[in-house]
Protein backbone atom coordinates (compact mmCIF):
# COMPACT_ATOMS: atom_id res chain seq x y z
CA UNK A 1 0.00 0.00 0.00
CA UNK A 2 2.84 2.45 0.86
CA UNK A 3 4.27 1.91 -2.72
CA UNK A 4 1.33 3.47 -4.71
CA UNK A 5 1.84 6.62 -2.15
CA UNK A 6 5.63 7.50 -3.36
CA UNK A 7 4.25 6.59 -7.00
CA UNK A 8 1.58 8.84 -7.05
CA UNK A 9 4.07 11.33 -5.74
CA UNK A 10 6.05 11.03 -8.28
CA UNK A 11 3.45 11.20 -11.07
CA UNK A 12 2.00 14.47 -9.46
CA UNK A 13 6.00 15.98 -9.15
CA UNK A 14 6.80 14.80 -12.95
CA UNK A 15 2.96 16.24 -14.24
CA UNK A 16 4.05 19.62 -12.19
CA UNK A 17 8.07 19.49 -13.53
CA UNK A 18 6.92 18.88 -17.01
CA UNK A 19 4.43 22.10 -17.11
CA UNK A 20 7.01 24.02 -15.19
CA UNK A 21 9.41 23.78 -18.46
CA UNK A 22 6.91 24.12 -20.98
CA UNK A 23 5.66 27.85 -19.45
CA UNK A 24 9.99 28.74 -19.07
CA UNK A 25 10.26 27.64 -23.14
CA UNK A 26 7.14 29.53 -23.27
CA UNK A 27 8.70 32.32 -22.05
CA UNK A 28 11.62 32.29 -22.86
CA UNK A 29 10.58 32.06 -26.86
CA UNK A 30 8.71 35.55 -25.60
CA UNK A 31 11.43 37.13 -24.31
CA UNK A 32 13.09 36.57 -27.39
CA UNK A 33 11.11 38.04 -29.61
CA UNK A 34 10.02 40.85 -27.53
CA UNK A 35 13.05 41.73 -26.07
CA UNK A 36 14.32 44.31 -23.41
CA UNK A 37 12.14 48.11 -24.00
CA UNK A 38 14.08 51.26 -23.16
CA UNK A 39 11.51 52.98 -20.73
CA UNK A 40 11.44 56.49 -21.45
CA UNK A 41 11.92 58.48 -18.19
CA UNK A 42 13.35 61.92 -17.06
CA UNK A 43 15.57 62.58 -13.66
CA UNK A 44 15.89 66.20 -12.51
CA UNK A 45 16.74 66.28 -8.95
CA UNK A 46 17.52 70.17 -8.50
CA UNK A 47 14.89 72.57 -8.19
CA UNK A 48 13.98 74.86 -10.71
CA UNK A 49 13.45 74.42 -14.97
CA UNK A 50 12.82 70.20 -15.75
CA UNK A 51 11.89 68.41 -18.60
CA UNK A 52 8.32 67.11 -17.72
CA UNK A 53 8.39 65.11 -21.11
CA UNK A 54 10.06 64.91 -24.80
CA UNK A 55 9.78 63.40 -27.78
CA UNK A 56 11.58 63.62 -31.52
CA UNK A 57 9.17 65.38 -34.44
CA UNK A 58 8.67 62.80 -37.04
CA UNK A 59 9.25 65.10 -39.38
CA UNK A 60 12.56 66.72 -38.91
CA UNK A 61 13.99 64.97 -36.01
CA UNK A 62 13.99 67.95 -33.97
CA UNK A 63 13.88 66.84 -30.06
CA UNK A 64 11.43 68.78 -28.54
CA UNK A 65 11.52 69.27 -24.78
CA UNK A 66 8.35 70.26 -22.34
CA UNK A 67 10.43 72.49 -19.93
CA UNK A 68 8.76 73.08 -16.37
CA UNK A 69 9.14 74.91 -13.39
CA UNK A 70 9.41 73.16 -10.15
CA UNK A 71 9.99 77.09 -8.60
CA UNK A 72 7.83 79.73 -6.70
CA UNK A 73 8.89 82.47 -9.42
CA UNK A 74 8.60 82.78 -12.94
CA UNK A 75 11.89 81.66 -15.01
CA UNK A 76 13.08 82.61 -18.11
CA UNK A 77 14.97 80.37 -19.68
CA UNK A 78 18.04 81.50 -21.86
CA UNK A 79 19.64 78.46 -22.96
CA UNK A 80 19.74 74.96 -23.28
CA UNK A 81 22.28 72.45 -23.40
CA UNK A 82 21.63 68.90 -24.64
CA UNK A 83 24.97 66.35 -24.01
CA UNK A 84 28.16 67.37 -25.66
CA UNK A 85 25.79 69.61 -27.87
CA UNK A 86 26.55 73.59 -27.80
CA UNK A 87 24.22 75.51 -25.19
CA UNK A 88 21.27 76.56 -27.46
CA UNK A 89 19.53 80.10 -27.10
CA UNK A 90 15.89 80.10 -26.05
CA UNK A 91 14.18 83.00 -26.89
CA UNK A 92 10.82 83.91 -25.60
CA UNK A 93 10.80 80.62 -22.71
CA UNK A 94 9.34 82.00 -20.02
CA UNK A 95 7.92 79.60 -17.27
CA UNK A 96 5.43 80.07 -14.67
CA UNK A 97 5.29 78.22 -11.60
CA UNK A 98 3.94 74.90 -11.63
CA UNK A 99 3.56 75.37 -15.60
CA UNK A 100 4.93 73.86 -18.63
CA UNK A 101 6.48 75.66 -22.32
CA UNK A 102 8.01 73.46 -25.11
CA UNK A 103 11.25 74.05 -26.37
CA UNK A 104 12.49 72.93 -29.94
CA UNK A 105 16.54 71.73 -30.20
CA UNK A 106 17.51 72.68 -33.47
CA UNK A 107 19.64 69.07 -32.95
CA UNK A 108 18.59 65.89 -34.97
CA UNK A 109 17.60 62.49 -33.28
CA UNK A 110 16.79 59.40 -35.08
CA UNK A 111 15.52 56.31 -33.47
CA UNK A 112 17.70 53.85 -31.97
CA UNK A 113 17.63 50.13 -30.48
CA UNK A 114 19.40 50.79 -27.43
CA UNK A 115 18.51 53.13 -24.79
CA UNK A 116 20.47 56.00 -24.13
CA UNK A 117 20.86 58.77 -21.99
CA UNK A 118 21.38 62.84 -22.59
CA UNK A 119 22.54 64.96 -20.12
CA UNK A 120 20.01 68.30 -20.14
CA UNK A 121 21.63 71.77 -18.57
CA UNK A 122 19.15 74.33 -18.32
CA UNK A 123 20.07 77.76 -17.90
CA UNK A 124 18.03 80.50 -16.62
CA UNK A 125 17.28 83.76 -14.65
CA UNK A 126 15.06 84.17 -11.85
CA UNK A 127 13.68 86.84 -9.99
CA UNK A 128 16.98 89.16 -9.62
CA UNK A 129 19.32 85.82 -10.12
CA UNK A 130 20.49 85.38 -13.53
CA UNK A 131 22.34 82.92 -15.09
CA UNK A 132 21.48 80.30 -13.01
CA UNK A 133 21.87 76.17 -14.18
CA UNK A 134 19.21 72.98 -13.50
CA UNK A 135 20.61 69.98 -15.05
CA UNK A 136 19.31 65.99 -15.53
CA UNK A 137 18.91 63.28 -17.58
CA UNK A 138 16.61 61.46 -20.20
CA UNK A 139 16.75 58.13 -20.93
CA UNK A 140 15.37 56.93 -24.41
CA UNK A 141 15.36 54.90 -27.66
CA UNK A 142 16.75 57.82 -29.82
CA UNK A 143 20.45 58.43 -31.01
CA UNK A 144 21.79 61.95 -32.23
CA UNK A 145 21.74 62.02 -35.35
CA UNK A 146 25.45 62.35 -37.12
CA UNK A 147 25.71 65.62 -39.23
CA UNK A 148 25.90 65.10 -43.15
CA UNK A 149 29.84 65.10 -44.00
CA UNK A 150 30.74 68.18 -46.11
CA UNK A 151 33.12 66.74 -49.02
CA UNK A 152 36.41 67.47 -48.84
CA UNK A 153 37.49 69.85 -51.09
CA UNK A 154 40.91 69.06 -52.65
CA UNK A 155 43.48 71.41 -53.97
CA UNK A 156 44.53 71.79 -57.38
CA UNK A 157 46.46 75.21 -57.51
CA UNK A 158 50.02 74.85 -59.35
């Protein structure tokens, strides 16, 4: 009698094992396919202008930036620097508290497989302060675009 115990034991442990790796092929064959996302997210820890979200224009690859203001005074923003980029002038970005304006980098992103991360310097002057920096990161599936190469030009003087 104790002998159809351990075997039905080991028919419920081998039922169990089996279905066990059939749902890790399972997923595993999902994985695959699907793959590891880049998760777009934004970390500003100082106080003051943020991006609260981005995105690249479909049309000319221009990466355009939702700037806030985590601040109790207005700020206007003067420039923006995106990476190793130069710092960009922003004309006419003025942010109110708690409010949002969008911001255009005249820099081209394409799309990318990997996710990667910019480093975003705001400059700005508030209240009687002026030149003041915020800076953070973005993390997304985008890549700078590389500039077209002018040709070289070669030359022929005698």
């Amino acid at each position: 009698m104790n002998g159809f115990k351990g075997q039905s034991a080991i028919e419920y442990l081998m039922t169990y094992g089996w279905m066990l790796l059939v749902v890790a092929v399972a997923g595993g064959a999902v994985y695959s396919f699907a793959g590891p996302q880049c998760v777009e997210t934004t970390d500003f820890s100082s106080g003051g202008a943020f991006v609260d979200d981005f995105g690249v224009d479909s049309n000319n690859g221009n990466l355009t930036l939702v700037v806030g203001n985590s601040g109790g005074n207005s700020i206007d923003v003067t420039g923006v620097q995106i990476s190793t980029g130069e710092m960009e002038e922003a004309e006419d970005l003025e942010v109110s508290p708690a409010d949002t304006e969008i911001f255009t980098s005249s820099q081209q992103f394409t799309g990318s497989d990997e996710c990667n991360n910019f480093d975003i310097m705001f400059e700005y002057d508030q209240g009687g302060l002026t030149s003041v920096q915020s800076s953070g990161t973005i993390s997304a599936g985008i890549e700078a675009a590389s500039a077209p190469s002018s040709p070289e030009i070669e030359d022929v003087s005698q």
